[in-house]
PDB file of N, CA and C in Angstrom:
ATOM      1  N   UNK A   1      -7.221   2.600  14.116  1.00  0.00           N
ATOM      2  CA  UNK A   1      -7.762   1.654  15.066  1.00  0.00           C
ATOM      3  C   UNK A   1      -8.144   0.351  14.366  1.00  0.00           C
ATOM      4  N   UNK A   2      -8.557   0.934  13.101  1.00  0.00           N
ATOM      5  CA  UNK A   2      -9.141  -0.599  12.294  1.00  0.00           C
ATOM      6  C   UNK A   2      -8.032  -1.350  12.077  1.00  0.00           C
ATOM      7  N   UNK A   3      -6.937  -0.844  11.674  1.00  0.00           N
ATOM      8  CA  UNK A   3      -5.697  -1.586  11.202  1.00  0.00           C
ATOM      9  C   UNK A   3      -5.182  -2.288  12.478  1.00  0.00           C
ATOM     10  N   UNK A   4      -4.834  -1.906  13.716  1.00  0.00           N
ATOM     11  CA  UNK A   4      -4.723  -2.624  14.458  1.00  0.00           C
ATOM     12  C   UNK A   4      -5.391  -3.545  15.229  1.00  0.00           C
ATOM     13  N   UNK A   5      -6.911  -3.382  15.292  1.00  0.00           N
ATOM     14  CA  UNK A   5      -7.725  -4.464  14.930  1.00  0.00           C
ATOM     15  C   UNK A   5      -7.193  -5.743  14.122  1.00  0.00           C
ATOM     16  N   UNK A   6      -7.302  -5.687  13.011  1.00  0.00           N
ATOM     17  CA  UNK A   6      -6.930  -6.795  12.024  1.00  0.00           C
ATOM     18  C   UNK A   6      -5.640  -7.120  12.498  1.00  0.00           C
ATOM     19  N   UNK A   7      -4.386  -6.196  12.750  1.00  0.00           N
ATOM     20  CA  UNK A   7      -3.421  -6.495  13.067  1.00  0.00           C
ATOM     21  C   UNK A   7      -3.221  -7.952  13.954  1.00  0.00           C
ATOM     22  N   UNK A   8      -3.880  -7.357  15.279  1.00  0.00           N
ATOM     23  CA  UNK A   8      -3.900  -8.334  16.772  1.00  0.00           C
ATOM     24  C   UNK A   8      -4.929  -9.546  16.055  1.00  0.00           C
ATOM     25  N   UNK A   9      -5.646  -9.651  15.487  1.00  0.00           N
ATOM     26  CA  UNK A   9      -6.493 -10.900  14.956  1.00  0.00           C
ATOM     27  C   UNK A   9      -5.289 -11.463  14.135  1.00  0.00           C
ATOM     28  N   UNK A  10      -4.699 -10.872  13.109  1.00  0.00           N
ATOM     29  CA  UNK A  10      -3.873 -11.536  11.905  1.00  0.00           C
ATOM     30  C   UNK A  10      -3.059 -12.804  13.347  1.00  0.00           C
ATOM     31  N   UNK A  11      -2.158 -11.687  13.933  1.00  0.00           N
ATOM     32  CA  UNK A  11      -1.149 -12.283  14.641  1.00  0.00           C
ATOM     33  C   UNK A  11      -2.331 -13.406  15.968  1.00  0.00           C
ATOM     34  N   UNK A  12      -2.818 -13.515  16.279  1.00  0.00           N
ATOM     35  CA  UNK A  12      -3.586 -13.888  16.997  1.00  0.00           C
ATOM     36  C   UNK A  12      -3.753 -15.320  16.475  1.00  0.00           C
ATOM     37  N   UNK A  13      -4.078 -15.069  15.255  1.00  0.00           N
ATOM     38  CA  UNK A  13      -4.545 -16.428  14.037  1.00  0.00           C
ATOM     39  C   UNK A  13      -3.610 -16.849  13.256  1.00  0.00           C
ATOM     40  N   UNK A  14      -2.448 -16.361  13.607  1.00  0.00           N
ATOM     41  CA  UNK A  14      -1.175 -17.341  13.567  1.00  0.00           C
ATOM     42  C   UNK A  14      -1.087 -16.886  11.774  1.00  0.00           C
ATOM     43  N   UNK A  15      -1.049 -15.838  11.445  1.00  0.00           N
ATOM     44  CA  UNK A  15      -1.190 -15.074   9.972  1.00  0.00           C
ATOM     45  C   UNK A  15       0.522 -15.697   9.866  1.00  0.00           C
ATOM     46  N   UNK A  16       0.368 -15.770   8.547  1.00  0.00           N
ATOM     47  CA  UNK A  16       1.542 -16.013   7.857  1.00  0.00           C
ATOM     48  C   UNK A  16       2.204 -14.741   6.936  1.00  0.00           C
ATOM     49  N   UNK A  17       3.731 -14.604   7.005  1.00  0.00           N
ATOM     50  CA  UNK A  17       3.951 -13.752   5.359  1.00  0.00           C
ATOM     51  C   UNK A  17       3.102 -14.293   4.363  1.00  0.00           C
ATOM     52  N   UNK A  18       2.992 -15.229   3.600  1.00  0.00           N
ATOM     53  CA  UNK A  18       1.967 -15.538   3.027  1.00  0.00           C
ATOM     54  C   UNK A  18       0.546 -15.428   2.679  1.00  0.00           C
ATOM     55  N   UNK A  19      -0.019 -14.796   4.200  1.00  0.00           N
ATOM     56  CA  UNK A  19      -1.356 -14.371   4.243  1.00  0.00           C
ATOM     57  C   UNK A  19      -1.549 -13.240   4.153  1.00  0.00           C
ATOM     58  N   UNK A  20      -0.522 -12.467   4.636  1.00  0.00           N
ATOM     59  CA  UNK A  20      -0.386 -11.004   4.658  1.00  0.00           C
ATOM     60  C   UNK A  20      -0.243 -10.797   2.977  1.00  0.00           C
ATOM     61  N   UNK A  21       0.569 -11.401   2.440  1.00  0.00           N
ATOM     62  CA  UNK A  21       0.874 -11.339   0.885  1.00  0.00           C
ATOM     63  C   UNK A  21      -0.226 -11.334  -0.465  1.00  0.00           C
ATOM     64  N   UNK A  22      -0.911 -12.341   0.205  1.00  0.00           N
ATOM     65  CA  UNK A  22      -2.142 -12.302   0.008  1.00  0.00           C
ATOM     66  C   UNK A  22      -3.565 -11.786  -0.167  1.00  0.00           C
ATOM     67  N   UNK A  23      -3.547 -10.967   1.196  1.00  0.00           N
ATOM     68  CA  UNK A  23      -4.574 -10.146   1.665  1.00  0.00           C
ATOM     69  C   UNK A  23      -4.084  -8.578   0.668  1.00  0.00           C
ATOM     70  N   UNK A  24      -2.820  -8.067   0.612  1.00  0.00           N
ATOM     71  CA  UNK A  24      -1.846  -7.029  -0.101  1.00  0.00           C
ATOM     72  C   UNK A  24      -2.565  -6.937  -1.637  1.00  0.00           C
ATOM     73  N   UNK A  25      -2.788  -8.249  -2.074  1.00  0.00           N
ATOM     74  CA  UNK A  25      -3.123  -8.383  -3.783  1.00  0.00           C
ATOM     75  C   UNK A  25      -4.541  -8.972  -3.596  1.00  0.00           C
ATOM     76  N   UNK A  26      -5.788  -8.411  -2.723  1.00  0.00           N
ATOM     77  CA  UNK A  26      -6.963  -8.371  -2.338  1.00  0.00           C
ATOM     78  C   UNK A  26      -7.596  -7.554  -3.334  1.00  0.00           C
ATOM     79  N   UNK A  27      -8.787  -7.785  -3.993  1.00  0.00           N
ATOM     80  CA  UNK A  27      -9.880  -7.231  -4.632  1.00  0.00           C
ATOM     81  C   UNK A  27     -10.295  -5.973  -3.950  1.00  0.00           C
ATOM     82  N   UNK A  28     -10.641  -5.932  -2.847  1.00  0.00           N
ATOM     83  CA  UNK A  28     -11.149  -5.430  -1.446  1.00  0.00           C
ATOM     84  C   UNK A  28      -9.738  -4.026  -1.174  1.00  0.00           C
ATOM     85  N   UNK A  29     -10.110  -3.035  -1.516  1.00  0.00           N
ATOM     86  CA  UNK A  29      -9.558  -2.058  -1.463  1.00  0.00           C
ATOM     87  C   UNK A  29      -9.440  -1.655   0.497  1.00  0.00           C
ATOM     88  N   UNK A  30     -10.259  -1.937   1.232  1.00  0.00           N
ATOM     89  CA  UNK A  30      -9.987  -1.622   2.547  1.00  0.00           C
ATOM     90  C   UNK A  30      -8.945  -3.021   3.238  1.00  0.00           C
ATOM     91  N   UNK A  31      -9.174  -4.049   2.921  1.00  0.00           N
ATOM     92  CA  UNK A  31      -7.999  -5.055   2.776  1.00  0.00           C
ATOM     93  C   UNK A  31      -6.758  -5.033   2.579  1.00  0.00           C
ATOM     94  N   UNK A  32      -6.679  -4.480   1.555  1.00  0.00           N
ATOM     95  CA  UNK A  32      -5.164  -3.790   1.411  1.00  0.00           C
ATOM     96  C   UNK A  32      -4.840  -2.490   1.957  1.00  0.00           C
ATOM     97  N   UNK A  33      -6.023  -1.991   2.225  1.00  0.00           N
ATOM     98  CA  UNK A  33      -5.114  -0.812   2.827  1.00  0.00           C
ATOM     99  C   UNK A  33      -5.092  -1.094   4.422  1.00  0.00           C
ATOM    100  N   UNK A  34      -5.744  -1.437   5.177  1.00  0.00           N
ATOM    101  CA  UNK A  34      -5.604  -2.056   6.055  1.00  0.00           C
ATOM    102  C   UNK A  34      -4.533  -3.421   6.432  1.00  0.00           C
ATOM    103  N   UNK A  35      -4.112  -3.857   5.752  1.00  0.00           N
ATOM    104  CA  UNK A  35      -2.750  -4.864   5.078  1.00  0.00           C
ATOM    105  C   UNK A  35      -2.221  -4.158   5.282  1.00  0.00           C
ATOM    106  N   UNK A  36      -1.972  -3.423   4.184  1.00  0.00           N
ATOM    107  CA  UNK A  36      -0.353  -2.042   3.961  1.00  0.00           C
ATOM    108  C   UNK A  36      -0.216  -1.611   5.522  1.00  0.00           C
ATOM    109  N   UNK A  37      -1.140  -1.509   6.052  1.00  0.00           N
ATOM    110  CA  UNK A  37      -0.499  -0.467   7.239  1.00  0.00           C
ATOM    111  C   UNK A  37       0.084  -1.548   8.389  1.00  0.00           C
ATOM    112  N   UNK A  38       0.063  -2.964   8.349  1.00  0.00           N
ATOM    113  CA  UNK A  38       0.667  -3.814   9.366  1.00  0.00           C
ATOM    114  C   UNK A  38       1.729  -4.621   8.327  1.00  0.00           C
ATOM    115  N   UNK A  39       1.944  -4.459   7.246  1.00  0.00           N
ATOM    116  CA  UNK A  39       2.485  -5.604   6.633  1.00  0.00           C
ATOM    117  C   UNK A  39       3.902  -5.369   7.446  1.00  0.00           C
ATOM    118  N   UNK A  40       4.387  -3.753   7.635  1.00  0.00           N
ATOM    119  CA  UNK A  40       5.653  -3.900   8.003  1.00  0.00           C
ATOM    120  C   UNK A  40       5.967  -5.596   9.118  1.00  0.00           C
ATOM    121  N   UNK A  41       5.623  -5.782  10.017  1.00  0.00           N
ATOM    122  CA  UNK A  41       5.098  -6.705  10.440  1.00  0.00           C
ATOM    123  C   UNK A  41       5.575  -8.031  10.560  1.00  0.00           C
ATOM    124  N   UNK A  42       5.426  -8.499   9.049  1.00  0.00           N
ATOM    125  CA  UNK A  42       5.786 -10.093   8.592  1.00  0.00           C
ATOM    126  C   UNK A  42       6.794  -9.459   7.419  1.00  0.00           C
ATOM    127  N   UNK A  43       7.951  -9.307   7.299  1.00  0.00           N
ATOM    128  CA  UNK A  43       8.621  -9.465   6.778  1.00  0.00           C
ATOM    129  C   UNK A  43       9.279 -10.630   6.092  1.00  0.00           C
ATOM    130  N   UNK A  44       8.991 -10.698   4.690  1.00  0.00           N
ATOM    131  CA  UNK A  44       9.591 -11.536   3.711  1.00  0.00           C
ATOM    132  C   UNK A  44       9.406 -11.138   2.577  1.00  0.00           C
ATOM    133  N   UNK A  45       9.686 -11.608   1.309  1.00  0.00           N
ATOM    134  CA  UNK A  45      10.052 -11.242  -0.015  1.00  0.00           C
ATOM    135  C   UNK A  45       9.000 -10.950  -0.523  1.00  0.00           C
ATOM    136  N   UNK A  46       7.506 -11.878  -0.093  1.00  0.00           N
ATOM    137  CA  UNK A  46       6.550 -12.315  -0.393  1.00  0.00           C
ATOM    138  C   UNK A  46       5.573 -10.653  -0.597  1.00  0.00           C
ATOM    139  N   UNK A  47       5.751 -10.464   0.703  1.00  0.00           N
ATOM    140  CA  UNK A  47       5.315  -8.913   1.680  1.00  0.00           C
ATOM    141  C   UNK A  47       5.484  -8.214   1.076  1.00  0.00           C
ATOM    142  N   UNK A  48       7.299  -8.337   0.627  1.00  0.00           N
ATOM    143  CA  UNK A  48       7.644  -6.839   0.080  1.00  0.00           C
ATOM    144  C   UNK A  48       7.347  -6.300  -1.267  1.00  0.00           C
ATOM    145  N   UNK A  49       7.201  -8.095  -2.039  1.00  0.00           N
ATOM    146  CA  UNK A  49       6.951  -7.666  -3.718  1.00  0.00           C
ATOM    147  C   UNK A  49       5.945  -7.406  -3.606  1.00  0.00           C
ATOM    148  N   UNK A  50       4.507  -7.642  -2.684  1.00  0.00           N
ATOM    149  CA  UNK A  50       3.179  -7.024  -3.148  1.00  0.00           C
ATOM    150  C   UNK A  50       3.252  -5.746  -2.554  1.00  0.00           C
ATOM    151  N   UNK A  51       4.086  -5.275  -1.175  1.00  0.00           N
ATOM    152  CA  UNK A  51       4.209  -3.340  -1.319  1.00  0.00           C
ATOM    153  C   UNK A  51       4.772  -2.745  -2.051  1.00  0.00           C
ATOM    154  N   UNK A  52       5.353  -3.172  -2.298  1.00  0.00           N
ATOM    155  CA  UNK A  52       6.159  -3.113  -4.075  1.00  0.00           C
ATOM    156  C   UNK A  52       5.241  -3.026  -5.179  1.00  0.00           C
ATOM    157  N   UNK A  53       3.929  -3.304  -5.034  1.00  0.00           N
ATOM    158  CA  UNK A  53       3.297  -3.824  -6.169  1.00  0.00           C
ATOM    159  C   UNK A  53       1.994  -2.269  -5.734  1.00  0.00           C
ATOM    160  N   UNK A  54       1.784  -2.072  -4.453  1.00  0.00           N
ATOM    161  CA  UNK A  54       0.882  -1.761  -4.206  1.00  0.00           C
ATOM    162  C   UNK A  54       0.769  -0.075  -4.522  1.00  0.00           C
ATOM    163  N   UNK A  55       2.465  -0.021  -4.939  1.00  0.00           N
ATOM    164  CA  UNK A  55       2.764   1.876  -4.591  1.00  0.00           C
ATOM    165  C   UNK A  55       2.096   2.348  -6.125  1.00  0.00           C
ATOM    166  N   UNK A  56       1.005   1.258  -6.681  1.00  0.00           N
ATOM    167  CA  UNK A  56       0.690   1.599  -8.064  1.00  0.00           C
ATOM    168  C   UNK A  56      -0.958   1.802  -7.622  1.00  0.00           C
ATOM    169  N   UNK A  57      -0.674   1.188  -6.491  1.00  0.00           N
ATOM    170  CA  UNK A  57      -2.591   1.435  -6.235  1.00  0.00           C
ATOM    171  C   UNK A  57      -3.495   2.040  -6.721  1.00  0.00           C
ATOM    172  N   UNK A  58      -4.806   2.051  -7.330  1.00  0.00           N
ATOM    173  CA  UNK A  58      -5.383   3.586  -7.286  1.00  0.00           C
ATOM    174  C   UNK A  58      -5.805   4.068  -5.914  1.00  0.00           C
ATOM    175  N   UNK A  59      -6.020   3.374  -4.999  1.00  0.00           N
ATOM    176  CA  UNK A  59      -6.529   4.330  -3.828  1.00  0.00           C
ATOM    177  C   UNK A  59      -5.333   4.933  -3.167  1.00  0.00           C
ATOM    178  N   UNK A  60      -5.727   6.269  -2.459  1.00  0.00           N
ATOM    179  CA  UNK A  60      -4.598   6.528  -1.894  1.00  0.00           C
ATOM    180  C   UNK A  60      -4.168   6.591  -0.756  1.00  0.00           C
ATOM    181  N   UNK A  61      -4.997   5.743  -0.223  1.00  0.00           N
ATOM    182  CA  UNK A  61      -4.140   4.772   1.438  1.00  0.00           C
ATOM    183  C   UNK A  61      -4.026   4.014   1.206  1.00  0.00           C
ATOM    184  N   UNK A  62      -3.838   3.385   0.296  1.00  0.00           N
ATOM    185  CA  UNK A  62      -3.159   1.746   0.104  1.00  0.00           C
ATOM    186  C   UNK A  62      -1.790   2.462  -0.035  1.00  0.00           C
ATOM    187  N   UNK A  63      -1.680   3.573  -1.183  1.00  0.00           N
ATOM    188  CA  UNK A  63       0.013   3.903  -1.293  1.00  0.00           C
ATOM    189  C   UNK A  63       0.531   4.388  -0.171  1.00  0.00           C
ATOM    190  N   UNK A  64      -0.298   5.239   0.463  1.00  0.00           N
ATOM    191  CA  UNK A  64       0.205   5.761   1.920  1.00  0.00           C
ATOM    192  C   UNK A  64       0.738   4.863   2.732  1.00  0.00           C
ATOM    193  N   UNK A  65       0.022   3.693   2.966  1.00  0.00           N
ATOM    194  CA  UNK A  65       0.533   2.845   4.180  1.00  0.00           C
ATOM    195  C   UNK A  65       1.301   1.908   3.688  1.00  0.00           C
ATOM    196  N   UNK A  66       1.595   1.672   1.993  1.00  0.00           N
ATOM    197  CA  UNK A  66       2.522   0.500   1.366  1.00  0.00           C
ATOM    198  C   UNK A  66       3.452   1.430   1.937  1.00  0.00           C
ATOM    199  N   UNK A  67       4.091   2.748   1.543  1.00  0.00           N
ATOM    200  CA  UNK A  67       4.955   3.600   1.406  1.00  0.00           C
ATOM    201  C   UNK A  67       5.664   3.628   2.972  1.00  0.00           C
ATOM    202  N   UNK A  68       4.992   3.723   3.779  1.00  0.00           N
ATOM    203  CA  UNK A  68       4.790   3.305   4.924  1.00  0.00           C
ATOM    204  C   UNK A  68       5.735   1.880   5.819  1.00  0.00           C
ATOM    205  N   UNK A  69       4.868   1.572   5.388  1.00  0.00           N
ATOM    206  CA  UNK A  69       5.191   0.107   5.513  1.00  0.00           C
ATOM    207  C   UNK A  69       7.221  -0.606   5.293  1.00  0.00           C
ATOM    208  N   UNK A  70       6.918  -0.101   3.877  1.00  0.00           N
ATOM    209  CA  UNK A  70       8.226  -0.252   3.080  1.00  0.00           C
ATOM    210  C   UNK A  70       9.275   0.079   3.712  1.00  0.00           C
ATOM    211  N   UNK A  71       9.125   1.520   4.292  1.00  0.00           N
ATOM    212  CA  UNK A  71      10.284   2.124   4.769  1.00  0.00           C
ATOM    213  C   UNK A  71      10.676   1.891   6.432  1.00  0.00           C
ATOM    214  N   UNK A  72       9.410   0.995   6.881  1.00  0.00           N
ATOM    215  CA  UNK A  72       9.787   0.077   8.493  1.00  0.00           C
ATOM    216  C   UNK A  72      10.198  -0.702   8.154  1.00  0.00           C
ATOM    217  N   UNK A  73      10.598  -1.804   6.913  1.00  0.00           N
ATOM    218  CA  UNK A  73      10.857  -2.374   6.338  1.00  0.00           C
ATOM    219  C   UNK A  73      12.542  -2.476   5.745  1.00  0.00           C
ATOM    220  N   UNK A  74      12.716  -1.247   5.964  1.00  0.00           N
ATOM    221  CA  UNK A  74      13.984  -0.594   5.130  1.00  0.00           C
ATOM    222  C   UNK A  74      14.471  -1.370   3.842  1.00  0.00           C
ATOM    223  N   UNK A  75      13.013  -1.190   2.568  1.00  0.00           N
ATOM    224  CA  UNK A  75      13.177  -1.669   1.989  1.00  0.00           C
ATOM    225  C   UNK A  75      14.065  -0.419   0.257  1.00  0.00           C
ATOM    226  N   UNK A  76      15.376  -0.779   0.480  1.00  0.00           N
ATOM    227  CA  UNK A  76      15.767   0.132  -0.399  1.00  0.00           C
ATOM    228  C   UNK A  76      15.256  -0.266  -1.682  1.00  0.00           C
ATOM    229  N   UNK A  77      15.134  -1.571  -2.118  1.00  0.00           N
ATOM    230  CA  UNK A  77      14.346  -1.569  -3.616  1.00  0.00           C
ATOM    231  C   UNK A  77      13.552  -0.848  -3.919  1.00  0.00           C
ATOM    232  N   UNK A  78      12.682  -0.169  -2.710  1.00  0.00           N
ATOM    233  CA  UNK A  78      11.869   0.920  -3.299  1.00  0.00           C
ATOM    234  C   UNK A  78      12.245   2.297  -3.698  1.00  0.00           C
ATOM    235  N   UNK A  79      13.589   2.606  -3.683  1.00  0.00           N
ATOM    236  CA  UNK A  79      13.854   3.487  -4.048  1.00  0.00           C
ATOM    237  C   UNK A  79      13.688   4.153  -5.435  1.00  0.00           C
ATOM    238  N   UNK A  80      13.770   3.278  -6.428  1.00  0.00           N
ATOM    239  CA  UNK A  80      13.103   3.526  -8.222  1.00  0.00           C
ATOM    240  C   UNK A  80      11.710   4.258  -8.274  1.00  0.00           C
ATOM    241  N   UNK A  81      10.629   3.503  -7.446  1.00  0.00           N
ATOM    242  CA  UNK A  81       9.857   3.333  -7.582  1.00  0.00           C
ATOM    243  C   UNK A  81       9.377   4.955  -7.125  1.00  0.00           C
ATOM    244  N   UNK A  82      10.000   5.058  -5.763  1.00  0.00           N
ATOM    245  CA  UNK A  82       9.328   6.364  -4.657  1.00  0.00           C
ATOM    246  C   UNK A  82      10.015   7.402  -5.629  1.00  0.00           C
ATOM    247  N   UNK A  83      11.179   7.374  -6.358  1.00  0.00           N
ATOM    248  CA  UNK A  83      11.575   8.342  -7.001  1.00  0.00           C
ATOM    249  C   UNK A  83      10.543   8.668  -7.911  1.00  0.00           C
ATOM    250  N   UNK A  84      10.150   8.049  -9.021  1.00  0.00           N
ATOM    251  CA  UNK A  84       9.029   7.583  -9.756  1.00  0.00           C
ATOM    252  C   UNK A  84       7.873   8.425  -9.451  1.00  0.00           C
ATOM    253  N   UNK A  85       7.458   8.187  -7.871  1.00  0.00           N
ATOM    254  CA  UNK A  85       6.541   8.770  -7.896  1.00  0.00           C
ATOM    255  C   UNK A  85       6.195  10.259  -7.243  1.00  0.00           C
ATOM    256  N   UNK A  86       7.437  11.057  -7.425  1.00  0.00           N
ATOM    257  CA  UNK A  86       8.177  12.557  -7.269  1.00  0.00           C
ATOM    258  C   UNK A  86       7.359  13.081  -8.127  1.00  0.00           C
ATOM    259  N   UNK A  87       7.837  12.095  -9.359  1.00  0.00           N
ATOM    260  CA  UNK A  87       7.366  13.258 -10.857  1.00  0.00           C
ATOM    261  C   UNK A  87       5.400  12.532 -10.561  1.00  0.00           C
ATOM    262  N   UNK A  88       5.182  11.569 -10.435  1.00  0.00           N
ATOM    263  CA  UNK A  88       3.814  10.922 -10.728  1.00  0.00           C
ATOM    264  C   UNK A  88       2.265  11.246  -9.826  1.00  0.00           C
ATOM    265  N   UNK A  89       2.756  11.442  -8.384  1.00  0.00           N
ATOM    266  CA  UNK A  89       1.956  11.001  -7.604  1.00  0.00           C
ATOM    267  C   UNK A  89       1.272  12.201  -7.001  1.00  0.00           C
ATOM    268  N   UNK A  90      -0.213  12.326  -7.367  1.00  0.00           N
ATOM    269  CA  UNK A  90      -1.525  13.439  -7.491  1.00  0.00           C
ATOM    270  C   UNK A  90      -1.569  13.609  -6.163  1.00  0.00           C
ATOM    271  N   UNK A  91      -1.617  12.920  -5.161  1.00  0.00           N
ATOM    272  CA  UNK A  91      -1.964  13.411  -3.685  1.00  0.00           C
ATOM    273  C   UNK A  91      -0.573  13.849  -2.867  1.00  0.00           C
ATOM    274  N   UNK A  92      -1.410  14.886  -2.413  1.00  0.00           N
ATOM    275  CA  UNK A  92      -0.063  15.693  -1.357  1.00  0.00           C
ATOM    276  C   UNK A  92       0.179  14.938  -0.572  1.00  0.00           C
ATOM    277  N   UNK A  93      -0.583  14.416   0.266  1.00  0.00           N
ATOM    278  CA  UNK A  93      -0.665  13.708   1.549  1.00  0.00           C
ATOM    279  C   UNK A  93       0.410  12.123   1.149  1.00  0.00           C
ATOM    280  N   UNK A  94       0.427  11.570  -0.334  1.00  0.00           N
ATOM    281  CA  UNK A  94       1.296  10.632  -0.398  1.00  0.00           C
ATOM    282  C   UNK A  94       2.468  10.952  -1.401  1.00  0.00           C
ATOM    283  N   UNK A  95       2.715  12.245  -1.410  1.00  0.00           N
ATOM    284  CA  UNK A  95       3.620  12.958  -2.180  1.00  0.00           C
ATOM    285  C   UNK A  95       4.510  13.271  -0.716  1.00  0.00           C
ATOM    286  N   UNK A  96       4.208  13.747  -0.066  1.00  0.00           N
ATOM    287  CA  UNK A  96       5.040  14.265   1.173  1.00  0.00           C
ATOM    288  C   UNK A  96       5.647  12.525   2.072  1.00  0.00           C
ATOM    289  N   UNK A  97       4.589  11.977   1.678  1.00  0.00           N
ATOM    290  CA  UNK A  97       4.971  10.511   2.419  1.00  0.00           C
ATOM    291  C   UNK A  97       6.084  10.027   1.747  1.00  0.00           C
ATOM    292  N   UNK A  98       5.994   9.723   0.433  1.00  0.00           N
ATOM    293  CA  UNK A  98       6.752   9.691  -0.441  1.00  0.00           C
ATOM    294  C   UNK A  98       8.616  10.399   0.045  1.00  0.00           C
ATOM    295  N   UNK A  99       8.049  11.740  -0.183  1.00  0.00           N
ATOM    296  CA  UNK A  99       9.261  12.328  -0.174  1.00  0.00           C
ATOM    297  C   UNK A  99      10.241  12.174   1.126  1.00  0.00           C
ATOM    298  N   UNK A 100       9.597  11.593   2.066  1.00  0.00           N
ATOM    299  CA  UNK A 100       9.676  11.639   3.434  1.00  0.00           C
ATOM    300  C   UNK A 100      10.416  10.037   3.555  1.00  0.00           C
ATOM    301  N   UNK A 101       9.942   9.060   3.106  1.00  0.00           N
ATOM    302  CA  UNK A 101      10.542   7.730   2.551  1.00  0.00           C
ATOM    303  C   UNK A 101      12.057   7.708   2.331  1.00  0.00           C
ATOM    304  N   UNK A 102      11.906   8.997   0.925  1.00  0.00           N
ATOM    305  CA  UNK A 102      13.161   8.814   0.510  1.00  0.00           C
ATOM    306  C   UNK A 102      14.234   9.432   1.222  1.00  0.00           C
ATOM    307  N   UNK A 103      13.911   9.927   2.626  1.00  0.00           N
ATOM    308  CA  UNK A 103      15.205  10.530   3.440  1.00  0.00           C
ATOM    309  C   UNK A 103      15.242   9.695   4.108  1.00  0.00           C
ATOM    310  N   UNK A 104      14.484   8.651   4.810  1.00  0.00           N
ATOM    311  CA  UNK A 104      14.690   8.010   5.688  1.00  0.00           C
ATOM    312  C   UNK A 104      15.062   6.751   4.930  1.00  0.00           C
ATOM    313  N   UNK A 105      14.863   6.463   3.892  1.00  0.00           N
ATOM    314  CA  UNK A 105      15.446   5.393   3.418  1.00  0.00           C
ATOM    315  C   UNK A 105      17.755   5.510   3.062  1.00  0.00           C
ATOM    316  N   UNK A 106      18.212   7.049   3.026  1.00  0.00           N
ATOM    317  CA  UNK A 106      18.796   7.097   2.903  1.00  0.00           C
ATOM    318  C   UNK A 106      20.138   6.630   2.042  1.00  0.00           C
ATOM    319  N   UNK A 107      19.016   6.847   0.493  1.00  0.00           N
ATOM    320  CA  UNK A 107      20.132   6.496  -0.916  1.00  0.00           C
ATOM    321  C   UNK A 107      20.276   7.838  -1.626  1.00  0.00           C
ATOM    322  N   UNK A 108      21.870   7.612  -1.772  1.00  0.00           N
ATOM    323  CA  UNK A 108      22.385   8.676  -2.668  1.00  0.00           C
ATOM    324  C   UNK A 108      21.623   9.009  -3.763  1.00  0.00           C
ATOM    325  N   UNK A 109      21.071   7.674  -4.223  1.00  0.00           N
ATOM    326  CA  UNK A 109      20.528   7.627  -5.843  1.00  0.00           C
ATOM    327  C   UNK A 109      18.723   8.737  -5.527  1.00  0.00           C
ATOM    328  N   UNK A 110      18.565   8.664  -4.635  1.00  0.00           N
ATOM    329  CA  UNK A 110      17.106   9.839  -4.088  1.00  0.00           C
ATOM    330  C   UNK A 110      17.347  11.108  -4.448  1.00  0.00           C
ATOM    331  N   UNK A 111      18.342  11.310  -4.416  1.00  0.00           N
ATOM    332  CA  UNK A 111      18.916  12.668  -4.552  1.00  0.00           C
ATOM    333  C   UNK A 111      19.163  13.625  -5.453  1.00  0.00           C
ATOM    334  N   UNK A 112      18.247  14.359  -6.072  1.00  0.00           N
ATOM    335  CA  UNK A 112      19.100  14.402  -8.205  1.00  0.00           C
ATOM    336  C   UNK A 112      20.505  15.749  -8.054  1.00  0.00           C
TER     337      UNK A 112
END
């Protein structure tokens, strides 16, 4: 509910990729995770390199909803990364997200 909150304000206030990009590489750990879960959203390069950036998070709804995000996104660059975090990533809940990414993202290279 919170995320779409911010959502309808972002877009409301005339939010930019830029702002969204912004808010993504926030100090403010509920910022970004609240970000991550609308960035799908504003799509641009800007967006994608900080969900790109974010699947390193320490919290683990920022990775949930980057992971998220990414794959409304159909962003295959993340494919290295989500593989990556097969062998890496401590929470079930963004281990299954994860794994779940990489079918719907649909690269051979997911596959060992």
């Amino acid at each position: 509910m919170r995320a779409l909150v911010i959502a309808v304000l972002l877009m409301a206030c005339g939010a930019t990729p830029e702002d969204i990009a912004k808010n993504l590489e926030s100090d403010n750990p509920v910022i970004r995770e609240d970000t991550a879960k609308i960035a799908h959203n504003f799509d641009s390069p800007e967006v994608r390199e900080a969900l790109l950036a974010l699947l390193e998070d320490e919290r683990e709804m920022v990775r949930y909803n980057a992971v998220e995000s990414l794959v409304e996104l159909e962003e295959v660059d993340a494919v290295p990364a989500l593989i990556e975090m097969v062998e890496t990533e401590e929470s079930q809940k963004v281990l299954r997200e994860v794994i779940d990414a990489l079918g719907r993202l649909g690269q051979p290279e997911a596959v060992p």
